[in-house]
PDB file of N, CA and C in Angstrom:
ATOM      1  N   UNK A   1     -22.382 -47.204  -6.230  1.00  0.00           N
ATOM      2  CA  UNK A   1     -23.792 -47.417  -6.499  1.00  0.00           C
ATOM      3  C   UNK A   1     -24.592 -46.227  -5.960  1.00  0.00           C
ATOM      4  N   UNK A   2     -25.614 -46.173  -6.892  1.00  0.00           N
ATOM      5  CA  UNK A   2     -26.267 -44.506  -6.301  1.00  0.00           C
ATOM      6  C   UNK A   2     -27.540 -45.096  -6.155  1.00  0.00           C
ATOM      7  N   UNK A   3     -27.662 -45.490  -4.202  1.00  0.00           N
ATOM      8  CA  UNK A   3     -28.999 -46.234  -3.720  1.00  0.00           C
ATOM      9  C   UNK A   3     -30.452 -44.787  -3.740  1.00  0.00           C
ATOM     10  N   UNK A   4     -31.440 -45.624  -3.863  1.00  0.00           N
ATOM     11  CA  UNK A   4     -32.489 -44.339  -4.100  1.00  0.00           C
ATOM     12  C   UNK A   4     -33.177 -44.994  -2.214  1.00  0.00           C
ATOM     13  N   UNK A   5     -33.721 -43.900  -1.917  1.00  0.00           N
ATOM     14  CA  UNK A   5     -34.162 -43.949  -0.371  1.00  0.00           C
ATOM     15  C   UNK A   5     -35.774 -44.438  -0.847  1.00  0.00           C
ATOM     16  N   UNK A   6     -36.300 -44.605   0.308  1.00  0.00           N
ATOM     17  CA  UNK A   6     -37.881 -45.203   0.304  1.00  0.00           C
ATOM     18  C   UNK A   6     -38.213 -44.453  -0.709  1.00  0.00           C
ATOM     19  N   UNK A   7     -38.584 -43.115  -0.198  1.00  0.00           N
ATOM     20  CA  UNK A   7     -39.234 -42.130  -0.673  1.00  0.00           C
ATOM     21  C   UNK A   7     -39.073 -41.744  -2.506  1.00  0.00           C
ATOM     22  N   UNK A   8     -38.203 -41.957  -2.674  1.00  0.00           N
ATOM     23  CA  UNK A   8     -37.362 -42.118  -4.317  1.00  0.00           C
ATOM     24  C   UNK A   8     -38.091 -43.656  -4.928  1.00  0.00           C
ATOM     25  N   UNK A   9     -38.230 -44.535  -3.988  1.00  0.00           N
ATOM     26  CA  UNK A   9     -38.956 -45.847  -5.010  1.00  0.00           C
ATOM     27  C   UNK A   9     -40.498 -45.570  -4.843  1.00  0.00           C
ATOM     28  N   UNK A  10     -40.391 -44.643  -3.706  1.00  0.00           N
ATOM     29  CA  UNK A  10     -41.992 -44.415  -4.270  1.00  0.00           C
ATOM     30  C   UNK A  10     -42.701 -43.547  -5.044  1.00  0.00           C
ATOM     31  N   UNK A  11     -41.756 -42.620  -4.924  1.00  0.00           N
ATOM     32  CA  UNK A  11     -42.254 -42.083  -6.106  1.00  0.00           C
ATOM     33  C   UNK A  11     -42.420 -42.920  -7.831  1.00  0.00           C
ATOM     34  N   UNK A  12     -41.304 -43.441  -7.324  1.00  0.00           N
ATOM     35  CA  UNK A  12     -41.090 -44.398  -9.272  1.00  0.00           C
ATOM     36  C   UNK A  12     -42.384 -45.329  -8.973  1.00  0.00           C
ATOM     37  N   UNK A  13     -43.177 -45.718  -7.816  1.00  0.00           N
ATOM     38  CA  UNK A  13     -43.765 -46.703  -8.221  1.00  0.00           C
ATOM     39  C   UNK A  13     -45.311 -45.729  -8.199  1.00  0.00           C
ATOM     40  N   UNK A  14     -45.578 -45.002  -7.892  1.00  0.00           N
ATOM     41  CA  UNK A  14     -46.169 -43.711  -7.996  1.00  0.00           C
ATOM     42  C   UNK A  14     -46.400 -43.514  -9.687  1.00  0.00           C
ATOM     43  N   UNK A  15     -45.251 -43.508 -10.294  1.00  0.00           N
ATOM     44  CA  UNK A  15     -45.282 -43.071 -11.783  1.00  0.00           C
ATOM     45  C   UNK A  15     -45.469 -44.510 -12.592  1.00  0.00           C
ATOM     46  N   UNK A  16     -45.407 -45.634 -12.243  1.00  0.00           N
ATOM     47  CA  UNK A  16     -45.534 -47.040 -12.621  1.00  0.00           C
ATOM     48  C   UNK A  16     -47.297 -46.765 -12.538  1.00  0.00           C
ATOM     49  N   UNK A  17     -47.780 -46.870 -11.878  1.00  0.00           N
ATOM     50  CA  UNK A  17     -49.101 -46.665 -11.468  1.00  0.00           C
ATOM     51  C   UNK A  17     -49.883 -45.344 -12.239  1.00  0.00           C
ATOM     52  N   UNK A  18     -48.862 -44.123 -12.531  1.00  0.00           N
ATOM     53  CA  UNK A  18     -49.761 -43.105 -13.353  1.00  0.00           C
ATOM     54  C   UNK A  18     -50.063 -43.451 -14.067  1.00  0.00           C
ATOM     55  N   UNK A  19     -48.876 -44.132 -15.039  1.00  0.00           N
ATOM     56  CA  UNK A  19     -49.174 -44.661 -16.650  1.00  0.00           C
ATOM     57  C   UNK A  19     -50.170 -45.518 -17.162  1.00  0.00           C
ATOM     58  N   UNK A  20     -50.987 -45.758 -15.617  1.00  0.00           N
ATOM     59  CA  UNK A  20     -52.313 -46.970 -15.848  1.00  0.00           C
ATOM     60  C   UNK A  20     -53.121 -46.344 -15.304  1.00  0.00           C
ATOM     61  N   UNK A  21     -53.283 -44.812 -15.298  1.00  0.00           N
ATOM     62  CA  UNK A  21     -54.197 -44.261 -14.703  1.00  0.00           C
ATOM     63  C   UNK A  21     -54.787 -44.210 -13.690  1.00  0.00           C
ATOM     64  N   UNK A  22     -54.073 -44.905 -12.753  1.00  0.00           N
ATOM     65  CA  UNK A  22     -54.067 -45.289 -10.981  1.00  0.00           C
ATOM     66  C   UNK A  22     -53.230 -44.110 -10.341  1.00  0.00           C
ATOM     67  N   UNK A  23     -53.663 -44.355  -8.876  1.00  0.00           N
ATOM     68  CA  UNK A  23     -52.917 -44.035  -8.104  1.00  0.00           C
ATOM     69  C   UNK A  23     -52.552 -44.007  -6.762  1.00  0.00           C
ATOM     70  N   UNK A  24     -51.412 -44.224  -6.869  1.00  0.00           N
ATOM     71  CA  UNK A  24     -50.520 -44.111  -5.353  1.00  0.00           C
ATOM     72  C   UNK A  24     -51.182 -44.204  -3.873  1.00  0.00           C
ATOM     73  N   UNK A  25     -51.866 -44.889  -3.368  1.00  0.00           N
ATOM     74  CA  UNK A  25     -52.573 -44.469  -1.712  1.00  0.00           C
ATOM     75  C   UNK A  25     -51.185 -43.673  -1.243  1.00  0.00           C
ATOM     76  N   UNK A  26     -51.386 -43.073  -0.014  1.00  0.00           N
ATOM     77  CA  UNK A  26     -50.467 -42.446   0.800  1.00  0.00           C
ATOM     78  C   UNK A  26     -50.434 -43.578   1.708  1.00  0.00           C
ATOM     79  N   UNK A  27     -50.903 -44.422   1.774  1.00  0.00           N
ATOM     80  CA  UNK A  27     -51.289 -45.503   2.985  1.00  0.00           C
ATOM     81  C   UNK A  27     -50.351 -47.084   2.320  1.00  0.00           C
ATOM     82  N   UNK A  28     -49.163 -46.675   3.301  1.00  0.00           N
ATOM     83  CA  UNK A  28     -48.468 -47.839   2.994  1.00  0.00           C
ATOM     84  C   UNK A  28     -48.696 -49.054   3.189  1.00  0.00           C
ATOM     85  N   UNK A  29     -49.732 -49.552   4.293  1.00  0.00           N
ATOM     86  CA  UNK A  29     -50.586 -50.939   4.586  1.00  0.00           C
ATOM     87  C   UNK A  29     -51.586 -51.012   3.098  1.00  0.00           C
ATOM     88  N   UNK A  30     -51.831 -50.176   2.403  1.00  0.00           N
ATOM     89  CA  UNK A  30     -52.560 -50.539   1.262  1.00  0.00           C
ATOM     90  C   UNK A  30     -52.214 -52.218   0.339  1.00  0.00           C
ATOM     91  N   UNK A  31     -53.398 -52.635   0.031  1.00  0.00           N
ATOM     92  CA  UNK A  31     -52.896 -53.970  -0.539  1.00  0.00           C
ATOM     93  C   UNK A  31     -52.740 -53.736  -1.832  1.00  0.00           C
ATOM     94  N   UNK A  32     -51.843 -54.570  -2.319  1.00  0.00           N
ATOM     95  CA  UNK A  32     -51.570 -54.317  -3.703  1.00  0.00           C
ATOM     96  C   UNK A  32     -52.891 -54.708  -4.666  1.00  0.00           C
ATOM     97  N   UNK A  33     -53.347 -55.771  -4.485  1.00  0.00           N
ATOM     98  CA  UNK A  33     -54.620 -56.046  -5.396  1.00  0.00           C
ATOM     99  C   UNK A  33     -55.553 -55.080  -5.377  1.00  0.00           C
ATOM    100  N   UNK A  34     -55.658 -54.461  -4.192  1.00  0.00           N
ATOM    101  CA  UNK A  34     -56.664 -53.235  -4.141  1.00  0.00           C
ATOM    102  C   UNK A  34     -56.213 -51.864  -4.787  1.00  0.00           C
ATOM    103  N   UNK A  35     -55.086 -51.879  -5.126  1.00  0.00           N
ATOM    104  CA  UNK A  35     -55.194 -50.597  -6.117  1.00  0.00           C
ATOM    105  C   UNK A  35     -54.676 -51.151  -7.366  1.00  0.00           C
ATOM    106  N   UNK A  36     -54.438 -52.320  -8.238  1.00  0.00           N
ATOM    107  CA  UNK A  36     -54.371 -53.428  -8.857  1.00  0.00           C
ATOM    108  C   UNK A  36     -52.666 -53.017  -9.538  1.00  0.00           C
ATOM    109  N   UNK A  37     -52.032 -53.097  -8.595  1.00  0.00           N
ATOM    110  CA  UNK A  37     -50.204 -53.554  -8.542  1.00  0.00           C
ATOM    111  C   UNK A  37     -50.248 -54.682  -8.754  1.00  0.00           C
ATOM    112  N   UNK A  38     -49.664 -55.104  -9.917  1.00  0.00           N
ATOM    113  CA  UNK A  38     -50.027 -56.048 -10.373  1.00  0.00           C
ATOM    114  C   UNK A  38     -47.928 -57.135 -10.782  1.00  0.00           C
ATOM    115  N   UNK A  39     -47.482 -58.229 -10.766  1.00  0.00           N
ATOM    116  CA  UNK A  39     -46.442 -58.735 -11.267  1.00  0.00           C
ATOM    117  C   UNK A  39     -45.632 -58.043 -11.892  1.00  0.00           C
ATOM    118  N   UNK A  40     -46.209 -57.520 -13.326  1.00  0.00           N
ATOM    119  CA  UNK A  40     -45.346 -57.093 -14.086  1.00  0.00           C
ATOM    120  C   UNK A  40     -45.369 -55.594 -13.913  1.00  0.00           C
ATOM    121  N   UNK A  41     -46.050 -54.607 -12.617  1.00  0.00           N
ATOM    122  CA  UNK A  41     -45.770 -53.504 -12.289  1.00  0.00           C
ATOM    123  C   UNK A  41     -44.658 -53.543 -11.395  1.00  0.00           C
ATOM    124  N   UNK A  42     -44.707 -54.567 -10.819  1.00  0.00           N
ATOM    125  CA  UNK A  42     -43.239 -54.514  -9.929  1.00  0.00           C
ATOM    126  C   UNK A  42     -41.951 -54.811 -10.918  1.00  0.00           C
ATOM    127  N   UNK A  43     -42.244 -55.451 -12.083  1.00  0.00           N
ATOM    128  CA  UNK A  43     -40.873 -55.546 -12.592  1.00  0.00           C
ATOM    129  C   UNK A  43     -40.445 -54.332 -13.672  1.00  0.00           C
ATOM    130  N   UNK A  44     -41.861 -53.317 -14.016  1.00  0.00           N
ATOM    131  CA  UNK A  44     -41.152 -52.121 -14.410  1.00  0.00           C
ATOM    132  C   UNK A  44     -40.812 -51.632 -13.152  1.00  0.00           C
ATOM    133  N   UNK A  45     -41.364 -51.178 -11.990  1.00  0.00           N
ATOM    134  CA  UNK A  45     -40.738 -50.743 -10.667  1.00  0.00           C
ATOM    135  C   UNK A  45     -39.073 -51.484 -10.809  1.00  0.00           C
ATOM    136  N   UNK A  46     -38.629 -52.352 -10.276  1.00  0.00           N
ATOM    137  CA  UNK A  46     -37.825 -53.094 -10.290  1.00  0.00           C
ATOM    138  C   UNK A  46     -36.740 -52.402 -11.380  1.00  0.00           C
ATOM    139  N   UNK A  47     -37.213 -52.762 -12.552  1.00  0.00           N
ATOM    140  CA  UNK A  47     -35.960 -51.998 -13.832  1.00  0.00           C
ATOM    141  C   UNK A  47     -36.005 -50.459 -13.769  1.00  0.00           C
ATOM    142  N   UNK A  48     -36.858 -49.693 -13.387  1.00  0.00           N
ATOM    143  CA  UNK A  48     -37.122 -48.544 -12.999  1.00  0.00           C
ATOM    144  C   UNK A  48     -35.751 -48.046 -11.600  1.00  0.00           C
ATOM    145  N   UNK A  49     -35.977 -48.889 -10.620  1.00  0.00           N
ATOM    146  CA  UNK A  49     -34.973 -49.002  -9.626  1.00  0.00           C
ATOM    147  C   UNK A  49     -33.309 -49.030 -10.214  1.00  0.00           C
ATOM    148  N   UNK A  50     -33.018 -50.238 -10.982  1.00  0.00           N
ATOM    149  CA  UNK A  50     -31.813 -50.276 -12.144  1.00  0.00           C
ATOM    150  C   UNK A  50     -31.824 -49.656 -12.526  1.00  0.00           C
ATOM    151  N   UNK A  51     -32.130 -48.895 -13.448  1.00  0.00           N
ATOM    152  CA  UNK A  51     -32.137 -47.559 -13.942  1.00  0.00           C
ATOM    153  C   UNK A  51     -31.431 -46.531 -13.432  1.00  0.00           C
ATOM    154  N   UNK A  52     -31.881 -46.213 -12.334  1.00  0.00           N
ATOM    155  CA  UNK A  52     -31.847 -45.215 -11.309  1.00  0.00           C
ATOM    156  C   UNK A  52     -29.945 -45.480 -10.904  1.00  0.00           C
ATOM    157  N   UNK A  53     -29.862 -46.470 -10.201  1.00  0.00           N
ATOM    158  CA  UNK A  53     -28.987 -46.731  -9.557  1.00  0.00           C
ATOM    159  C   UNK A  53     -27.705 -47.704  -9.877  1.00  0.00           C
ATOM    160  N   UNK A  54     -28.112 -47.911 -11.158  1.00  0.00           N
ATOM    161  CA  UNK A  54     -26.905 -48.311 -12.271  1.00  0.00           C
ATOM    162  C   UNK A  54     -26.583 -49.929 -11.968  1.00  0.00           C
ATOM    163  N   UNK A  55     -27.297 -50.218 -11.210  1.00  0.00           N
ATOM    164  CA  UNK A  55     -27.406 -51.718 -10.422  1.00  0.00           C
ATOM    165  C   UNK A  55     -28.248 -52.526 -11.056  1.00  0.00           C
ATOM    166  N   UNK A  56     -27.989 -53.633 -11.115  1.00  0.00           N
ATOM    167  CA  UNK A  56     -29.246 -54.559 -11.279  1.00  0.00           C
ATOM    168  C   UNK A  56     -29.478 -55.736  -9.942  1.00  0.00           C
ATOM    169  N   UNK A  57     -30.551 -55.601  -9.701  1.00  0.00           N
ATOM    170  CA  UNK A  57     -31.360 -55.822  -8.531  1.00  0.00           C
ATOM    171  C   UNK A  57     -31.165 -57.718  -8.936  1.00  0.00           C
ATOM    172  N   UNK A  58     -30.890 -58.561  -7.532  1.00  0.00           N
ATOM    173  CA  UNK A  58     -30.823 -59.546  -7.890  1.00  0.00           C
ATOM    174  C   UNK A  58     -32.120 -59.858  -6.918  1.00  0.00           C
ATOM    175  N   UNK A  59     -33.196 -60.716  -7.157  1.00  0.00           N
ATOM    176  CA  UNK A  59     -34.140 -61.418  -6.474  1.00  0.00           C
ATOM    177  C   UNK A  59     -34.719 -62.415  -6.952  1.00  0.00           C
ATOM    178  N   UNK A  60     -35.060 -63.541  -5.717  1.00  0.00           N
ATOM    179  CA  UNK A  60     -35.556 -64.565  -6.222  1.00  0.00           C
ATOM    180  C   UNK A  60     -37.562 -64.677  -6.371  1.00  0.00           C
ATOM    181  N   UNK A  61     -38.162 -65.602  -6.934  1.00  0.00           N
ATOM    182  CA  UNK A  61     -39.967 -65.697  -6.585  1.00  0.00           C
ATOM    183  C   UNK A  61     -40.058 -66.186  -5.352  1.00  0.00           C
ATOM    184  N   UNK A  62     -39.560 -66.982  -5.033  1.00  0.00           N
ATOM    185  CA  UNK A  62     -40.208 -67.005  -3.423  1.00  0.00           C
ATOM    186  C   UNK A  62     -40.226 -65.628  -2.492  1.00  0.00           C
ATOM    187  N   UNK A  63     -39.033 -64.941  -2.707  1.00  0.00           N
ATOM    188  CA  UNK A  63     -39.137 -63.666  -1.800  1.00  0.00           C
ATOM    189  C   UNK A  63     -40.170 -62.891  -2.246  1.00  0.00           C
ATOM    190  N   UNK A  64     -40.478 -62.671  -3.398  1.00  0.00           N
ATOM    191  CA  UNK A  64     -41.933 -61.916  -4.222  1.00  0.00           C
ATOM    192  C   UNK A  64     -43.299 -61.892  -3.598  1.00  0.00           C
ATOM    193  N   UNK A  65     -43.217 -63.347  -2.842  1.00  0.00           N
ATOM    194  CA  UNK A  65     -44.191 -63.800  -2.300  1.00  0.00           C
ATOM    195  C   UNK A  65     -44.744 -63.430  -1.456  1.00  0.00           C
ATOM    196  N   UNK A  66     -43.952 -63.053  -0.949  1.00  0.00           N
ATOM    197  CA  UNK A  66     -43.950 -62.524   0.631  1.00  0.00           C
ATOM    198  C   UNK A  66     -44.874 -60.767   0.620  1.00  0.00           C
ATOM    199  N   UNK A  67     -45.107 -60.357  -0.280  1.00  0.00           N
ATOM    200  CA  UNK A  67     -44.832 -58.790  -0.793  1.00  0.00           C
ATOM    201  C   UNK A  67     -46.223 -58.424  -0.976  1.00  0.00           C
ATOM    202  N   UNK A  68     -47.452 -58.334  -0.369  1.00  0.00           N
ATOM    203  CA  UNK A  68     -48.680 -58.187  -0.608  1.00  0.00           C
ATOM    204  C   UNK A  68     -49.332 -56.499  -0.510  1.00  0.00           C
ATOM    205  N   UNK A  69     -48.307 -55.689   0.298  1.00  0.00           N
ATOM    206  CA  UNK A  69     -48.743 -54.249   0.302  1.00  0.00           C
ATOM    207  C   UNK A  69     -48.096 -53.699  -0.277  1.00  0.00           C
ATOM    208  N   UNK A  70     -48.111 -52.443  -0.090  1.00  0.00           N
ATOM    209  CA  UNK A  70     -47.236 -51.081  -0.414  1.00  0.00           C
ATOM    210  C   UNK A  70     -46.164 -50.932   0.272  1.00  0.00           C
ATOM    211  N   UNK A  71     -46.077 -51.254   1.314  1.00  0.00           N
ATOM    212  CA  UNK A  71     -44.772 -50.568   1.861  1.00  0.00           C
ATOM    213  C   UNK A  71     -44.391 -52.219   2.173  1.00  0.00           C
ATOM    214  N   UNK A  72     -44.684 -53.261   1.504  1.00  0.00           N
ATOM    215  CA  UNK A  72     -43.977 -54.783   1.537  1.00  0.00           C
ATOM    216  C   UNK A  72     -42.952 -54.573  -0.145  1.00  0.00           C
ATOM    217  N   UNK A  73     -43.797 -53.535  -0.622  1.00  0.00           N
ATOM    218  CA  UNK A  73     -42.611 -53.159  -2.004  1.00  0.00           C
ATOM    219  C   UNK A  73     -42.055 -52.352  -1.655  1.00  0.00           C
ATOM    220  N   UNK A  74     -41.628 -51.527  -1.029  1.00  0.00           N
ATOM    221  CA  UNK A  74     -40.629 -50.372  -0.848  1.00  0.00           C
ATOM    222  C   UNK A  74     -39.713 -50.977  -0.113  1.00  0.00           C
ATOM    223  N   UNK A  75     -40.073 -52.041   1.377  1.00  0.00           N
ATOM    224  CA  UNK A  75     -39.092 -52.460   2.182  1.00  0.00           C
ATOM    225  C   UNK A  75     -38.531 -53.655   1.247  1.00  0.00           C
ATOM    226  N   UNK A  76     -38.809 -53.935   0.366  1.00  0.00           N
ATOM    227  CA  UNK A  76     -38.338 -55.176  -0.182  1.00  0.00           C
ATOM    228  C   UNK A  76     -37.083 -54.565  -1.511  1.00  0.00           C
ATOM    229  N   UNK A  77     -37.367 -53.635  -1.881  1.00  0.00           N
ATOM    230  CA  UNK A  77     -36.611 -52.629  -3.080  1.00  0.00           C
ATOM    231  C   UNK A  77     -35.385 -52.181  -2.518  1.00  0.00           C
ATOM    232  N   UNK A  78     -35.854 -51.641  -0.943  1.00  0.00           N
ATOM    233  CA  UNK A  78     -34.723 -50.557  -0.205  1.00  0.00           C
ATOM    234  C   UNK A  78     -33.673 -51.971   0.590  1.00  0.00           C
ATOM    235  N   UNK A  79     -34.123 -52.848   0.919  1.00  0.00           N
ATOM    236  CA  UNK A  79     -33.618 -53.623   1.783  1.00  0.00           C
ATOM    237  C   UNK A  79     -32.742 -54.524   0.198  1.00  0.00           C
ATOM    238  N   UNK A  80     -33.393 -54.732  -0.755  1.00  0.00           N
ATOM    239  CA  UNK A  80     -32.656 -55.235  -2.092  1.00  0.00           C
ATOM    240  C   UNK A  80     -31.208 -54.700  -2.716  1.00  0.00           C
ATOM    241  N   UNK A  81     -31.289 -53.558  -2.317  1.00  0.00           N
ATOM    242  CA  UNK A  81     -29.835 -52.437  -2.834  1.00  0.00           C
ATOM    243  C   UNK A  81     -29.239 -52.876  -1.958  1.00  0.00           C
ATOM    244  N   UNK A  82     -28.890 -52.984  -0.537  1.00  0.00           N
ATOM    245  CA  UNK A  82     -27.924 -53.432   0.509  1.00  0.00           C
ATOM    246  C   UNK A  82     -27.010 -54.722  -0.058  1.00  0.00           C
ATOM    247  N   UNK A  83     -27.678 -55.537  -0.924  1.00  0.00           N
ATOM    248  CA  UNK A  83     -27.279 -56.895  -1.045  1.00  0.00           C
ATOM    249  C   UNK A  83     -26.100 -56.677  -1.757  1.00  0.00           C
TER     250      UNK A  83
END
């Protein structure tokens, strides 16, 4: 499996966010509603991640839940490949 590091999902979620004409805080406490990361940006993030790493990411909605910033999606992506 070819795991991508923090810095590698953030960029992809960086480019999830260009394509809507947003962008990226550098500020990983950033909330997701406030730069409007929205469900179905995490699940191109997410297949974006598969992609990458030839894996498919297994997760459930309750853990989703939990996930309200920026760096609550990166630790949740990077800590997801281990599984």
């Amino acid at each position: 499996m070819n795991e991508l590091s923090r810095a590698q999902i953030r960029d992809l979620m960086a480019q999830v966010l260009k394509n809507q004409d947003k962008e990226l805080p550098a500020d990983d406490a950033a909330q997701l509603r406030e730069i409007g990361f929205r469900s179905l940006d995490f699940s191109e993030l997410a297949l974006r991640v598969e992609d990458e790493t030839g894996e498919e990411l297994n997760f459930d909605a309750p853990g989703l839940r939990r996930i309200a910033t920026v760096g609550d999606v990166l630790d949740f992506l990077v800590d997801l490949q281990h599984q």
